[in-house]
N, C-alpha and C. Protein backbone atom coordinates (compact mmCIF):
# COMPACT_ATOMS: atom_id res chain seq x y z
N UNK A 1 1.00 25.72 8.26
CA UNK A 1 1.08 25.07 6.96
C UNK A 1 1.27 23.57 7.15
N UNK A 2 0.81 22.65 6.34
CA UNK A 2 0.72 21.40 6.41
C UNK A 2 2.16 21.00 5.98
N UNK A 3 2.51 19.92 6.59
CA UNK A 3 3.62 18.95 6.26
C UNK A 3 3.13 18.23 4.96
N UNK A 4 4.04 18.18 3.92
CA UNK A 4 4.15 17.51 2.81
C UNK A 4 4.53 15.76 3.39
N UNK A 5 3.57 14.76 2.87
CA UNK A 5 3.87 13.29 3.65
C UNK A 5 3.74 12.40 2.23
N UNK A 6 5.00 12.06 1.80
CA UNK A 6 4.77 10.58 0.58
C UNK A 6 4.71 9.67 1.81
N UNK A 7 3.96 8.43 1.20
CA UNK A 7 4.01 7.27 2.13
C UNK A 7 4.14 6.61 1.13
N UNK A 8 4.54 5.30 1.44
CA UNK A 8 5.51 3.67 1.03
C UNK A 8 4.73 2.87 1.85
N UNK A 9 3.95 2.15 0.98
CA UNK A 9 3.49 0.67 1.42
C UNK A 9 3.93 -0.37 0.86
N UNK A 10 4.47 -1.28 1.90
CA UNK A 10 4.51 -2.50 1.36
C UNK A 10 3.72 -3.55 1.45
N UNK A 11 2.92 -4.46 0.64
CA UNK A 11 1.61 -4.69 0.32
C UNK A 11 1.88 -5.81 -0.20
N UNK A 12 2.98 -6.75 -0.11
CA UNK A 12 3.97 -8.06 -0.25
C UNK A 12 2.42 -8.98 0.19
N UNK A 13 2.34 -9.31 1.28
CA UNK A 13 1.44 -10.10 1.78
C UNK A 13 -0.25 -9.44 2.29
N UNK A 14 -0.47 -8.48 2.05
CA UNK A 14 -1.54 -7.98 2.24
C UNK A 14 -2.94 -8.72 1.70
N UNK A 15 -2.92 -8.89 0.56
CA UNK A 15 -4.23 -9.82 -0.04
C UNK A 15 -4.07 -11.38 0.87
N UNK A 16 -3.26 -11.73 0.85
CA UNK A 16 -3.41 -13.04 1.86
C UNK A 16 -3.87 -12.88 3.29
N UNK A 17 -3.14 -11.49 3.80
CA UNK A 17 -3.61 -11.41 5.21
C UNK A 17 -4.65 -10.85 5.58
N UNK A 18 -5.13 -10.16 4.76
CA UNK A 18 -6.75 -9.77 4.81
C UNK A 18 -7.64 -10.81 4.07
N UNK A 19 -7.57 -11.71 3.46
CA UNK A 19 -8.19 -12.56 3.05
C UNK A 19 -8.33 -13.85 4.44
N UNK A 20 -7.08 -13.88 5.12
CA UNK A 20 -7.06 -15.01 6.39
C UNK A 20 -7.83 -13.95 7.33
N UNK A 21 -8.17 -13.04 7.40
CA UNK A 21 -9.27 -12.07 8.51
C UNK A 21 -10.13 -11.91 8.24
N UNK A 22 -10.46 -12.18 6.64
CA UNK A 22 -12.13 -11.51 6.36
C UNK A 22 -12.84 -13.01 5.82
N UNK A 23 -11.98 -13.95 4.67
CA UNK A 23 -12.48 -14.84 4.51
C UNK A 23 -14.27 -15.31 5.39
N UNK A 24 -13.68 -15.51 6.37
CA UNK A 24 -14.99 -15.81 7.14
C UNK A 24 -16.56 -15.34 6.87
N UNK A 25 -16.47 -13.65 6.47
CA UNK A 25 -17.23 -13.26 5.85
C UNK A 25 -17.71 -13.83 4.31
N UNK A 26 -17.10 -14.12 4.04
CA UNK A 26 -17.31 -15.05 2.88
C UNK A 26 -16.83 -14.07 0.88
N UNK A 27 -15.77 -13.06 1.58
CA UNK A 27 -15.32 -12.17 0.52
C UNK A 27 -14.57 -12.91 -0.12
N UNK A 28 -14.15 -12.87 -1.62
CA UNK A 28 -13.27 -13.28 -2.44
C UNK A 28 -11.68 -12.37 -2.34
N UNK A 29 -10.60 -12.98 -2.49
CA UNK A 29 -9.55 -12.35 -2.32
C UNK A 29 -9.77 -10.92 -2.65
N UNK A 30 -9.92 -10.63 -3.85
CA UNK A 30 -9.94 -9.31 -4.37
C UNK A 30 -10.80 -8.23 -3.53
N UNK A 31 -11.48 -8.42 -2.54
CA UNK A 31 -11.96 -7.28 -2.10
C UNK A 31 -11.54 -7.29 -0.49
N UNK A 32 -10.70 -8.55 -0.53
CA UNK A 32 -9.76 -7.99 0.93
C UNK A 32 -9.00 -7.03 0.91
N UNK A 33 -8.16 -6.75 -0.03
CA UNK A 33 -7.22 -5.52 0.04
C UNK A 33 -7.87 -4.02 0.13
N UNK A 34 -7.06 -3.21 0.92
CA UNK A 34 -7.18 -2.50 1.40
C UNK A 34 -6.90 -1.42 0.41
N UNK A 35 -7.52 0.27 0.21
CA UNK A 35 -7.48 0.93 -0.49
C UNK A 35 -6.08 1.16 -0.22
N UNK A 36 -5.15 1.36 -0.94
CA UNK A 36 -3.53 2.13 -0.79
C UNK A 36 -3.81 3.83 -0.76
N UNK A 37 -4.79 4.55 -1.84
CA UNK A 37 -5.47 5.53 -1.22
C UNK A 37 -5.42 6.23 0.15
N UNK A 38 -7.03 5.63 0.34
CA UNK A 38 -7.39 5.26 1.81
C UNK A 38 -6.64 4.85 3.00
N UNK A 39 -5.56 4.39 2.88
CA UNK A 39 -4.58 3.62 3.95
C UNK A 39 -3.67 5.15 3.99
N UNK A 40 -3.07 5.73 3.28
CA UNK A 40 -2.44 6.83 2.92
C UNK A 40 -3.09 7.78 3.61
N UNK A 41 -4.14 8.21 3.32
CA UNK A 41 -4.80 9.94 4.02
C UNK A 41 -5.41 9.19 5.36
N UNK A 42 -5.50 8.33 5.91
CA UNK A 42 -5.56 7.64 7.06
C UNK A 42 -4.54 8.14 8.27
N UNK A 43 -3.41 7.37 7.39
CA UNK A 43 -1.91 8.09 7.84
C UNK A 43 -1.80 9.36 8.24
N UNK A 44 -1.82 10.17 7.45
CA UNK A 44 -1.80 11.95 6.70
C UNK A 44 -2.74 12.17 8.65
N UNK A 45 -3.49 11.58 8.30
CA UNK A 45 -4.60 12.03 9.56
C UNK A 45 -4.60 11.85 10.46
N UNK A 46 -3.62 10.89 10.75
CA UNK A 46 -3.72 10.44 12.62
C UNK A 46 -2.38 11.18 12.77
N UNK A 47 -1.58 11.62 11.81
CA UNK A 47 -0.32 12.08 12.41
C UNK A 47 -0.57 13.63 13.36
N UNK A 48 0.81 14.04 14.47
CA UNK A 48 0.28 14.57 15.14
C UNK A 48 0.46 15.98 14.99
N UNK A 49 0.62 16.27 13.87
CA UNK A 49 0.86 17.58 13.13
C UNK A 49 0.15 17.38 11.43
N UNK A 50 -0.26 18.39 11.13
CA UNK A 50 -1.12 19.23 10.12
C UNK A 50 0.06 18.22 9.15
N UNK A 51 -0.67 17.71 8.08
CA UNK A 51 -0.03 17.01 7.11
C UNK A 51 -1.18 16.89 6.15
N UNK A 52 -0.36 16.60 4.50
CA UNK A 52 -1.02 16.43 3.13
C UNK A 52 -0.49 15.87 2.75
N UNK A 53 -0.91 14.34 2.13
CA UNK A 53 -0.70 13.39 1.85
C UNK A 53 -0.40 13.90 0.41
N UNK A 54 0.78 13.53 -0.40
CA UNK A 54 1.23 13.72 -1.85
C UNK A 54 1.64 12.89 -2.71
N UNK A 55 2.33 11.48 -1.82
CA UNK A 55 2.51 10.55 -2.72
C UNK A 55 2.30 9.65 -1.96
N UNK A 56 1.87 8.30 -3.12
CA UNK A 56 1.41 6.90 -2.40
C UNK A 56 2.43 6.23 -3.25
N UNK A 57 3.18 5.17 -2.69
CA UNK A 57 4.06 4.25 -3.59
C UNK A 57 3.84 3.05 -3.08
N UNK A 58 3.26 1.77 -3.78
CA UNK A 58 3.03 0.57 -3.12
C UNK A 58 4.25 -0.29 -3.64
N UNK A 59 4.34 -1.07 -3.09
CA UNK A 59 5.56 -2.51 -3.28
C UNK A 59 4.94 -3.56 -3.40
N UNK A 60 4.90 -4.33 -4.34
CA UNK A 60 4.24 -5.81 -4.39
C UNK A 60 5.16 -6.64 -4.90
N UNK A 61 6.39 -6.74 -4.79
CA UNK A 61 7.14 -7.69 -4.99
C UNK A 61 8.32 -7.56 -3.56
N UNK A 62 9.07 -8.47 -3.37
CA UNK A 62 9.83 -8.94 -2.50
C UNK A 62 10.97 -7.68 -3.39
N UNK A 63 11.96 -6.41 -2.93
CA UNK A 63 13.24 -5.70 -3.56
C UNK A 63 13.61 -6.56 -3.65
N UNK A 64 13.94 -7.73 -2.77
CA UNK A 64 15.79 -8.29 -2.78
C UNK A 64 15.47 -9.58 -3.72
N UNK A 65 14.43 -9.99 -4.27
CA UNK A 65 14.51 -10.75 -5.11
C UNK A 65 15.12 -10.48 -6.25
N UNK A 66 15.62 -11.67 -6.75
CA UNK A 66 16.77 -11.84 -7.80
C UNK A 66 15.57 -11.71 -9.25
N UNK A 67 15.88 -11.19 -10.25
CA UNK A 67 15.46 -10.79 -11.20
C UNK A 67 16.01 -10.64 -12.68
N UNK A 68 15.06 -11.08 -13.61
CA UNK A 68 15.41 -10.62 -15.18
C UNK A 68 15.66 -9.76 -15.01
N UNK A 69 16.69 -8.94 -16.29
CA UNK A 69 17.06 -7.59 -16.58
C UNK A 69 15.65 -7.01 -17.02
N UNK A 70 14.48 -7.62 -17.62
CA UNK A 70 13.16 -6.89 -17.77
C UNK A 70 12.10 -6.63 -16.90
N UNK A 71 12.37 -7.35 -15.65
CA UNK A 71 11.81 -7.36 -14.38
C UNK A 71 12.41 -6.69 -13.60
N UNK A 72 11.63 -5.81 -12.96
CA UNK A 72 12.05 -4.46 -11.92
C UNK A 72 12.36 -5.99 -10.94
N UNK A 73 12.97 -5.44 -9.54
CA UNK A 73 12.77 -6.45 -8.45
C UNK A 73 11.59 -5.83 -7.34
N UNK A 74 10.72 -4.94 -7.67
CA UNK A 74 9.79 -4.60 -6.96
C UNK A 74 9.23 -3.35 -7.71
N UNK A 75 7.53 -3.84 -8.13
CA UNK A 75 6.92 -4.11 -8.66
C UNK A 75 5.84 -2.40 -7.95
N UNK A 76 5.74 -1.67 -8.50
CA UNK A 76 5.70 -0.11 -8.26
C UNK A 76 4.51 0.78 -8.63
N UNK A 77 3.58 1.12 -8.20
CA UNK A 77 2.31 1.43 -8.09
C UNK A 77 2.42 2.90 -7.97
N UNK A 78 1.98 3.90 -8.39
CA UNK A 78 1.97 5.21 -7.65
C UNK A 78 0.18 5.35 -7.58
N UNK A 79 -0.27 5.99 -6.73
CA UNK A 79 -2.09 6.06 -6.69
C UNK A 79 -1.97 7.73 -6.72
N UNK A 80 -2.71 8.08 -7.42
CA UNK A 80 -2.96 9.31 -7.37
C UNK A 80 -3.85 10.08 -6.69
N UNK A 81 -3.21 11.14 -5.65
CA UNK A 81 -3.71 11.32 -4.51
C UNK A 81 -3.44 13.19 -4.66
């Protein structure tokens, strides 16, 4: 039976750092980032036991930043997988 696997990305600097690797190609920010999806059952798949990917949770804000009471301090994505 497969292992149940949520994964947690944090994705803080991701559009910048795939944009400083692909730029060259001549892509616009927005299609540097990486599927959170795709990055997920990636995971699920190289691990070294039978696993099913169930939850994806991305982070795009800094937690420990200081924050409005209407502002989460990290900024919460679920992808449905």
């Amino acid at each position: 039976m497969a292992e149940r696997v949520a994964v947690f990305l944090d994705f803080q600097n991701v559009p910048l750092s795939g944009h400083g690797l692909f730029e060259s190609y001549g892509l616009p920010l927005y299609r540097c980032v990486p599927d959170p999806a795709g990055v997920a059952d990636l995971i699920g798949q190289r691990r070294s036991r039978a696993s099913e990917v169930t939850a994806v949770r991305v982070y795009q804000d800094d937690p420990g930043a200081s924050s409005s009471s209407t502002t989460p301090n990290a900024t919460m994505t679920s992808c449905g997988t």
